[in-house]
Protein backbone atom coordinates (compact mmCIF):
# COMPACT_ATOMS: atom_id res chain seq x y z
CA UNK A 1 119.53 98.51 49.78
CA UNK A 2 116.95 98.44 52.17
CA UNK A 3 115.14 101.97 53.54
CA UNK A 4 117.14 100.51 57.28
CA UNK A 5 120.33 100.20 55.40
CA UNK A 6 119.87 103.62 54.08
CA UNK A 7 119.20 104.97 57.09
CA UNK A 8 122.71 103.30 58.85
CA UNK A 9 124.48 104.18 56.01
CA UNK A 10 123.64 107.95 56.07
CA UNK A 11 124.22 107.88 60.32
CA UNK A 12 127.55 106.01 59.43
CA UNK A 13 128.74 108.61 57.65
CA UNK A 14 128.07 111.89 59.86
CA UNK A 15 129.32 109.90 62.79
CA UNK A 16 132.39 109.17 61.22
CA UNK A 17 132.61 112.71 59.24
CA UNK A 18 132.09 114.41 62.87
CA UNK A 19 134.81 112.09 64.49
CA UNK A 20 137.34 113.04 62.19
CA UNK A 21 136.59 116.39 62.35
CA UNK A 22 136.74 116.44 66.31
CA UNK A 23 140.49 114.81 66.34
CA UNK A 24 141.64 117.34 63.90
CA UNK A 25 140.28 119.94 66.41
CA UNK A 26 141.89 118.27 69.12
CA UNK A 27 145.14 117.78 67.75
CA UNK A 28 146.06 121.21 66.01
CA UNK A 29 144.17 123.29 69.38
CA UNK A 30 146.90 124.05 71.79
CA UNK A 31 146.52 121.48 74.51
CA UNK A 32 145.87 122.37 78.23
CA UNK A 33 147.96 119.32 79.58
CA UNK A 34 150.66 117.54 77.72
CA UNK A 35 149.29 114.33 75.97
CA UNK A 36 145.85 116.23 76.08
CA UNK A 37 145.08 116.15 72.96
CA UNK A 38 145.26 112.48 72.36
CA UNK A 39 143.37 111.96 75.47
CA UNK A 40 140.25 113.38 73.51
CA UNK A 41 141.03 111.90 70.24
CA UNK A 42 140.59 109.03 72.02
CA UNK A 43 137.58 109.68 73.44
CA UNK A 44 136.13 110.81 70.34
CA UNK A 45 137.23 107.47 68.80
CA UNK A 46 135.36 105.88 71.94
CA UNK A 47 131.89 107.85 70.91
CA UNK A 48 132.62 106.56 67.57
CA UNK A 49 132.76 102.71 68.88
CA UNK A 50 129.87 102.99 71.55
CA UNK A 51 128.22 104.26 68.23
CA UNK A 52 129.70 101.83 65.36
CA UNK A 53 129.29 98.04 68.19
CA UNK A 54 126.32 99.46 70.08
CA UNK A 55 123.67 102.63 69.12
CA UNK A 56 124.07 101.56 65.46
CA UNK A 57 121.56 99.06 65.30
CA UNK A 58 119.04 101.20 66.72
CA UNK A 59 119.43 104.11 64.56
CA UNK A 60 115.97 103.41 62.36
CA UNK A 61 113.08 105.76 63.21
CA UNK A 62 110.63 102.76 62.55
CA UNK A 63 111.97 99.25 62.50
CA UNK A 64 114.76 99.26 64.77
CA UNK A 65 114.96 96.43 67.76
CA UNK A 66 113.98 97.76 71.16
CA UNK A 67 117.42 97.32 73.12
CA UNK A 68 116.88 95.93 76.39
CA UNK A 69 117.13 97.67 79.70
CA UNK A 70 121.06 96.87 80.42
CA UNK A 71 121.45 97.64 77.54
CA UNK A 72 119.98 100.95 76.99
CA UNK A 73 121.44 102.10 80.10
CA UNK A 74 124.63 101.06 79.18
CA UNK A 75 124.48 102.63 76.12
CA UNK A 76 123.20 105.86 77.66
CA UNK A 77 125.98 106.23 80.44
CA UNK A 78 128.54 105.77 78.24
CA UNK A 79 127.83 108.75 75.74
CA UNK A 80 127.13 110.78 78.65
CA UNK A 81 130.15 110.43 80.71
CA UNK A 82 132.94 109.83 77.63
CA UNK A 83 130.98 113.58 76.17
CA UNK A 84 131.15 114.97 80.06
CA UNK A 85 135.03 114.32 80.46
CA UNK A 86 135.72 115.52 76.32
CA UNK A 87 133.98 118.58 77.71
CA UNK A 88 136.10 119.03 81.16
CA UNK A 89 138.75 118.60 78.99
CA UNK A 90 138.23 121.31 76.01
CA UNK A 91 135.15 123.11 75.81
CA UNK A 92 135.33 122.61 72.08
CA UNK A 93 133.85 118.91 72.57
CA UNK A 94 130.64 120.20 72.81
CA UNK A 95 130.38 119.64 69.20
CA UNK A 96 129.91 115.91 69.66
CA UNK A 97 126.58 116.84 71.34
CA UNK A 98 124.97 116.73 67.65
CA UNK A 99 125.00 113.21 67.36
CA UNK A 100 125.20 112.41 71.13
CA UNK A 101 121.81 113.87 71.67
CA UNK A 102 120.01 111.29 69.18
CA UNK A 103 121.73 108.51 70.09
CA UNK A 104 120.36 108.75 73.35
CA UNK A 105 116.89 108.60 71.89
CA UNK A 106 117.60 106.59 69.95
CA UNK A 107 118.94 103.81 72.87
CA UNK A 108 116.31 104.68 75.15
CA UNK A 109 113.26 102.35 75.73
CA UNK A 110 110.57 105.00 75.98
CA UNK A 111 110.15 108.52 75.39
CA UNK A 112 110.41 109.32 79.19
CA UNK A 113 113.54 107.11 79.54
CA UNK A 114 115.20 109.43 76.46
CA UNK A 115 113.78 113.07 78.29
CA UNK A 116 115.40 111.94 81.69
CA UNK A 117 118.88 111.02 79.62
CA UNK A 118 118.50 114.11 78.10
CA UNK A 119 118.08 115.98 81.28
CA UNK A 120 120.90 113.97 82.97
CA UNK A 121 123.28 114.82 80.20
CA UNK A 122 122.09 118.52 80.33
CA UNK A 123 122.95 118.94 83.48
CA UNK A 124 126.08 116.77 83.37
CA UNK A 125 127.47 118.66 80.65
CA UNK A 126 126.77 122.11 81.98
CA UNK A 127 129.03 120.98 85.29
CA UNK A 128 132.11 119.34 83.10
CA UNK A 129 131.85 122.91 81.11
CA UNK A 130 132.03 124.70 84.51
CA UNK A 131 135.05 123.09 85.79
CA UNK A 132 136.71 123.39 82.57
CA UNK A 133 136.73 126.95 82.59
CA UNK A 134 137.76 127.12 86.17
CA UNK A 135 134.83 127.05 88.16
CA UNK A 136 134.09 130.84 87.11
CA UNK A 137 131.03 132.50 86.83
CA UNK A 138 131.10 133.08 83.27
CA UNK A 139 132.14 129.25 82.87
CA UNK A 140 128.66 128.45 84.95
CA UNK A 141 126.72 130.68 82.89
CA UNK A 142 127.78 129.63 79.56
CA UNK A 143 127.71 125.65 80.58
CA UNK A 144 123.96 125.36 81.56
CA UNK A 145 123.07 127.99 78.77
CA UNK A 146 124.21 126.04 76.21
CA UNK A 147 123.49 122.32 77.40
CA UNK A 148 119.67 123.81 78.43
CA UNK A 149 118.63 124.96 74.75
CA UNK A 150 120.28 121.63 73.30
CA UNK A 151 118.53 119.58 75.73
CA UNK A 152 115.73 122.01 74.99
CA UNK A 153 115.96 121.76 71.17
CA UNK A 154 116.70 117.70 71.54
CA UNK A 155 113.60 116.75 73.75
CA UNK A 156 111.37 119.11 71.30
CA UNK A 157 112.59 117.16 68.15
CA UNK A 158 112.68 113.74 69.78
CA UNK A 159 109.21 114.33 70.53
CA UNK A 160 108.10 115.60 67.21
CA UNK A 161 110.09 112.58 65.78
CA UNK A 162 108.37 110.25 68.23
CA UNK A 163 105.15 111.12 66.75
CA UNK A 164 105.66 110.83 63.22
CA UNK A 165 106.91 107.38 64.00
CA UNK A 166 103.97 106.30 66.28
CA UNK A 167 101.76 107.75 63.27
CA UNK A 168 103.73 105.56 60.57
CA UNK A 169 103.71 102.49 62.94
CA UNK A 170 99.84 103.22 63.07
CA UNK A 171 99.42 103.94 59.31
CA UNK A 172 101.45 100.68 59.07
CA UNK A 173 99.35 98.56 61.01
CA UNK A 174 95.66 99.98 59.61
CA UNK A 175 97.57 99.29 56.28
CA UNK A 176 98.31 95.45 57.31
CA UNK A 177 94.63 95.19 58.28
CA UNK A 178 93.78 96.59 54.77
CA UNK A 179 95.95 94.58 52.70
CA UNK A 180 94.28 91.73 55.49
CA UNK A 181 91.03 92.55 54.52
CA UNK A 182 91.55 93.11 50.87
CA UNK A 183 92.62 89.63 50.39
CA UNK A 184 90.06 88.00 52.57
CA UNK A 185 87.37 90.25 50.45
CA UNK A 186 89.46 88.96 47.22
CA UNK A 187 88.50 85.07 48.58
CA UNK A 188 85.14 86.08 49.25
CA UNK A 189 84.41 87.59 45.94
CA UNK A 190 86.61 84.80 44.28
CA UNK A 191 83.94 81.66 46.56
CA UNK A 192 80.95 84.02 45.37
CA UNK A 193 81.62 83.78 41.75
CA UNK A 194 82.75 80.25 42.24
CA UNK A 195 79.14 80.05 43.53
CA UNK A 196 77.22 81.75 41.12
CA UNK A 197 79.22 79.97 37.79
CA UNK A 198 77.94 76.52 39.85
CA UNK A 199 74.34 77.51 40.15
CA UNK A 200 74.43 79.01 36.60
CA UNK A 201 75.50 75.49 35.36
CA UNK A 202 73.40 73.54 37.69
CA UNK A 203 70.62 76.11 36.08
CA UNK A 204 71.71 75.24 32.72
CA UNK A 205 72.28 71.72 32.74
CA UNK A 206 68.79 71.23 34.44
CA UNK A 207 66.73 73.52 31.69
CA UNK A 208 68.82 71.71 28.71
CA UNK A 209 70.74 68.31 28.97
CA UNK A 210 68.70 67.24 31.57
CA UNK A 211 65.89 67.90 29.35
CA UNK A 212 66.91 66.16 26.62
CA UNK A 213 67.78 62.87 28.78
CA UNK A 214 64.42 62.72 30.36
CA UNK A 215 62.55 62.76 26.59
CA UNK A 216 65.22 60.32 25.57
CA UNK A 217 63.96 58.37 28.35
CA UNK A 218 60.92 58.85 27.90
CA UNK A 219 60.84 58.04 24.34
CA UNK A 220 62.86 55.09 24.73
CA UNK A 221 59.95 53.98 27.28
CA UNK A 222 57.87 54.39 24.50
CA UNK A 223 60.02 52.95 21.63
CA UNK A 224 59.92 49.22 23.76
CA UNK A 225 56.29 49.30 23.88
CA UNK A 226 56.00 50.35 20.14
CA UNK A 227 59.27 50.77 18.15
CA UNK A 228 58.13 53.08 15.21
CA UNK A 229 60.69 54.76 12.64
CA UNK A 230 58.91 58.26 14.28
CA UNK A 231 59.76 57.32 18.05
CA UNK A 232 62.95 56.00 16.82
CA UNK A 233 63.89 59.53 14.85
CA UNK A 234 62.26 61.00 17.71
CA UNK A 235 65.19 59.74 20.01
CA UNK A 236 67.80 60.52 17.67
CA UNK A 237 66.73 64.15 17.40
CA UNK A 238 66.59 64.54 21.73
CA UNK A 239 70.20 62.96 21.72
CA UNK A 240 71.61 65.67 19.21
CA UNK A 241 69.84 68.69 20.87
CA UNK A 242 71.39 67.18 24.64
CA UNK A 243 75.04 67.03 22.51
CA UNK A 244 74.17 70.51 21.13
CA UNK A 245 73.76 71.96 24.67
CA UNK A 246 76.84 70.34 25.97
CA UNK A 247 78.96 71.56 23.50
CA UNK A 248 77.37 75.01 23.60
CA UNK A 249 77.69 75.00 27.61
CA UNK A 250 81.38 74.04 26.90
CA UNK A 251 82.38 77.55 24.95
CA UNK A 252 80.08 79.08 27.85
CA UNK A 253 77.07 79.95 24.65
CA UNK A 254 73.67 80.45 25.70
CA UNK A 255 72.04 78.40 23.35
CA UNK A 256 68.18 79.08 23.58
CA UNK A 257 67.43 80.56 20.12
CA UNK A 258 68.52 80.16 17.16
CA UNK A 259 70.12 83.48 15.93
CA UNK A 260 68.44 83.53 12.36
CA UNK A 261 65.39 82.86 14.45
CA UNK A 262 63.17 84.62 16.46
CA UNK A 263 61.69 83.31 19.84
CA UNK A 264 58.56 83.14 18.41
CA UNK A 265 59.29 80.15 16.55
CA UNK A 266 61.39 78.93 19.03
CA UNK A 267 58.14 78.32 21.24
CA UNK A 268 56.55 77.10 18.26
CA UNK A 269 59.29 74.32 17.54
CA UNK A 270 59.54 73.34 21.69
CA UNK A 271 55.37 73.07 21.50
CA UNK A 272 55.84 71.01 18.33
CA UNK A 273 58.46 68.69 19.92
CA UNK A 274 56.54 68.53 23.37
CA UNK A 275 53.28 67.44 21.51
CA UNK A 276 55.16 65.01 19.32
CA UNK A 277 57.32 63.31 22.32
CA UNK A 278 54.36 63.32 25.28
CA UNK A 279 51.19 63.26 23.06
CA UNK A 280 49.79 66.27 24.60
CA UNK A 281 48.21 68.78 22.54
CA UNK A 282 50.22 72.31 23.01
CA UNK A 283 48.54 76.02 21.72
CA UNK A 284 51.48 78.11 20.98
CA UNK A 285 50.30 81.70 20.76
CA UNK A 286 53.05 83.57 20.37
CA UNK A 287 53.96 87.49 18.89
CA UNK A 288 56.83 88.13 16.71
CA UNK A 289 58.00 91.57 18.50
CA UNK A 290 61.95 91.06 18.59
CA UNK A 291 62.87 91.31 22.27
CA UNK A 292 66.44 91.64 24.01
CA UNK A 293 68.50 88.41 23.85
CA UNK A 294 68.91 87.83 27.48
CA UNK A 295 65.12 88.64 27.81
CA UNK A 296 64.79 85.54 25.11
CA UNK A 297 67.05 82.85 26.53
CA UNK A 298 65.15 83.08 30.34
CA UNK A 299 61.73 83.22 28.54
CA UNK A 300 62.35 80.07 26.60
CA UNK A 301 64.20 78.65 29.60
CA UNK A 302 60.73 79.20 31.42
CA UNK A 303 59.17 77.35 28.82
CA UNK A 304 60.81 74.47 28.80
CA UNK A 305 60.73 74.14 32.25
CA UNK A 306 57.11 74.87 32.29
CA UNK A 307 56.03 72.05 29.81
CA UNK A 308 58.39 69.58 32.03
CA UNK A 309 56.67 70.66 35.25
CA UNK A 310 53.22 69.95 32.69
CA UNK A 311 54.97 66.29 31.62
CA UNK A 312 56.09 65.94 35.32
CA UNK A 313 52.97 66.57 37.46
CA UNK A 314 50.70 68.02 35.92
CA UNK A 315 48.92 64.44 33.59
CA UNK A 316 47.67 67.13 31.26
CA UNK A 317 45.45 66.31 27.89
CA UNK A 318 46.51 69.89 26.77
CA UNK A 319 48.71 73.09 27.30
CA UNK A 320 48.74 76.46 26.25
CA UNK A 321 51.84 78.17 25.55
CA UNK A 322 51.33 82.18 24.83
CA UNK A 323 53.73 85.12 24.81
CA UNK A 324 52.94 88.73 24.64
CA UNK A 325 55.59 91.42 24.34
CA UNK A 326 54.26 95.51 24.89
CA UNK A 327 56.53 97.70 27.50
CA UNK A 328 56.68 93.79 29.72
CA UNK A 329 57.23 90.34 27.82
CA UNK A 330 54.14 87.94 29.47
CA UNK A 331 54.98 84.41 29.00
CA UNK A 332 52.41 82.26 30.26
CA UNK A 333 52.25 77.93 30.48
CA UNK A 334 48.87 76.74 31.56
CA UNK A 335 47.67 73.07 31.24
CA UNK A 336 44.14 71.13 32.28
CA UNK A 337 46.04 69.17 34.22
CA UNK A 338 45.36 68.64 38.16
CA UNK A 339 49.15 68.70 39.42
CA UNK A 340 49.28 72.61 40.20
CA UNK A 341 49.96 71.90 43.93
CA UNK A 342 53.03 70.12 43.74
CA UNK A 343 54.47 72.75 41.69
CA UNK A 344 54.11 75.50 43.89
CA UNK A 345 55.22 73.93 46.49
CA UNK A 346 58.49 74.73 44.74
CA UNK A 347 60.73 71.89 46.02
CA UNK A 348 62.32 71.27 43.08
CA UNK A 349 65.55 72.41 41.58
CA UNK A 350 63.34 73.75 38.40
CA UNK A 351 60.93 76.13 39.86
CA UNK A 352 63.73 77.38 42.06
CA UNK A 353 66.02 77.77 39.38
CA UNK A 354 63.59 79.35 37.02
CA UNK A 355 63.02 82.18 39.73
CA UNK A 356 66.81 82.72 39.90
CA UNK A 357 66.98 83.20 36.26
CA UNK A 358 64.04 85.46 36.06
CA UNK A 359 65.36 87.48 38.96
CA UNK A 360 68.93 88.26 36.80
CA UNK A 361 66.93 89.98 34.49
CA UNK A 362 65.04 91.96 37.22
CA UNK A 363 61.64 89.86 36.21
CA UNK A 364 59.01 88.04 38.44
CA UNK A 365 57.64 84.38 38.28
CA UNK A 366 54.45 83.27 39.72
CA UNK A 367 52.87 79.64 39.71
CA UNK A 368 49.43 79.50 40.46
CA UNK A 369 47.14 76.55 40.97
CA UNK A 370 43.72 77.42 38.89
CA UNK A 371 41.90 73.94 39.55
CA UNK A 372 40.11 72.67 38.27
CA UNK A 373 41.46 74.36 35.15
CA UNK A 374 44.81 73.21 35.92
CA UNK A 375 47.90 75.58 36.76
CA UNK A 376 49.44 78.66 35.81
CA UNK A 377 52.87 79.86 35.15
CA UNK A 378 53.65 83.22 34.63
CA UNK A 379 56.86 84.89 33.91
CA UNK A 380 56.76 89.01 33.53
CA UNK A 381 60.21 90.37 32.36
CA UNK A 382 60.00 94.23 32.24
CA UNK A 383 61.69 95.57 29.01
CA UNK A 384 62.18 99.07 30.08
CA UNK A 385 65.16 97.70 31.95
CA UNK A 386 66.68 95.64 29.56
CA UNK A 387 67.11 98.31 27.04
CA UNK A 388 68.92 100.86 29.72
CA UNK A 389 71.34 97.82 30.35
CA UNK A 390 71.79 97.10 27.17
């Protein structure tokens, strides 16, 4: 059951409780007129159906319909003037006034609209008390006494009630705009990282497969000018290391070093492989200091991307390949070659990609043209860091 059903449910039953108990009054009091008595059972039954086929559905403090003007004022008049003659009738009827009172708040349209009913039925009921005792004094007196401090008491609570349910309407609505925002924060983050797994692989399928492919092709280039069983094993060992990368970027593996290996020799094997595939002779000067294993995979990511920029642009005779690891790990890629320009102009994918890498590990990347010496890459990846995140 719903918190509106509840909330029926528990009005349904001290309506009906209070209706029986106001016929029981009315039939064992001695009656002023003969047939009396029945006359206010029946009106007590009436309160009970203007409640039960009309005020019931707008018994919720929060959810319940707004009834419309006819409506309300329908509503309204009826509990007034069936409680005013109960009232006339036997002063006892006053009872009913504890769930007459709410229902007229609760079938008004406004707050004002349920103090004016209020009022109305105040006075109302302090005139129908008056002539039931006789138009006396004392009869006066007591009438607009008592109907004042209910009204009194009724417009106080209805008011107190009308603000806790203006606040939960509120707290209701800033919550819909949370929930609102949440989930539109929820897509946001869930496009970001959408984003950022796209780049990663566009990052890592650049620096690896696409790699391989170019030596392949490159070789292969070779290998139909002169087919040799070198170029040919050559080829072989590019297409295994492009099938090694896609299977390792398939389980989501960072595959830059080997991990019974240190990065050291990792440069030396890619300066190895770049002199045997391009012909250009490559100085690998590199320490053996272990560093971090994030710190390795975007240094020899920078190298491999710095020897293609060298194969690329640069129509280098030779390239230098040195690493140097104190409280920052320097990795440097110079060449003789004259094509420094077009790699700082950083319009490629590589350069671009290489400074996103770089930048995960909070490093810095510079390319500088040093004709006519050639160019020089520099990647500077402070350590300091990487063993606090670690």
């Amino acid at each position: 059951m719903n918190r509106i059903g509840k909330e029926q449910l528990g009005w349904d039953i001290a309506v009906g409780a209070l209706i029986v108990v106001m016929c029981v009054l009315a039939l064992i009091e001695d009656p002023r007129t003969p047939g009396s008595q029945w006359i206010l059972v029946a009106i007590a039954l009436a309160i009970g159906a203007v409640y039960a086929f009309g005020a019931r559905r707008y018994v919720s403090i929060r959810e319940s319909p707004i009834p419309t003007r006819a409506t309300s004022y329908a509503l309204q008049s009826a509990l007034i003037v069936l409680l005013a003659i109960g009232v006339g009738m036997q002063p006892s009827m006053l009872l009913l006034q504890t769930i007459v009172l709410p229902l007229l708040w609760m079938a008004a349209r406004s707050p004002r609209q349920a103090i004016v009913a209020t009022l109305i039925n105040a006075v109302v009921l302090g005139l129908a008390y008056w002539s039931g005792g006789g138009f006396a004094p004392w009869a006066l007196l007591a009438g607009f006494l008592t109907s004042a401090l209910s009204a009194a008491f009724s417009i106080a609570l209805g008011l107190w009630i009308t603000r806790i349910a203006e606040w939960g309407a509120e707290r209701q609505r800033l919550l819909s705009e949370l929930t609102s925002a949440q989930a539109s924060l929820d897509a946001a983050s869930r496009e970001a990282g959408a984003t950022a797994e796209r780049e990663r692989l566009a990052r890592e399928v650049h620096d690896t497969i696409a790699q391989s492919l170019t030596s392949i092709v490159m070789l292969a280039e070779r290998a139909r000018r002169d087919v040799s069983p070198e170029t040919i094993a050559l080829i072989e060992d590019a297409a295994r290391d492009a099938l090694r990368e896609a299977r390792a970027l398939v389980v989501v593996e960072s595959p830059a070093t080997d991990p019974s290996g240190s990065l050291a020799q990792a440069l030396h094997r890619l300066g190895a492989r770049f002199e045997q595939e391009t012909g250009t002779t490559v100085h690998v000067d590199a320490t053996e200091d272990a560093v971090p294993r994030a710190v390795q995979v975007v240094l020899l990511r920078c190298a491999q991307e710095g020897l293609a920029n060298v194969r690329k642009h640069a129509v280098a005779g030779t390239a230098w390949l040195t690493l140097q690891v104190g409280s920052d790990a320097v990795l440097r890629v110079r060449d003789d070659g004259y094509g420094g320009a077009e790699i700082d102009a950083g319009t490629g994918f590589g350069l671009a990609g290489m400074r996103d890498r770089v930048a995960l590990v909070g490093g810095i990347l510079e390319v500088r043209d040093a004709r006519p010496t050639g160019t020089v890459l520099t990647v500077r990846i402070p350590l300091r860091a990487q063993e606090g995140a670690s």
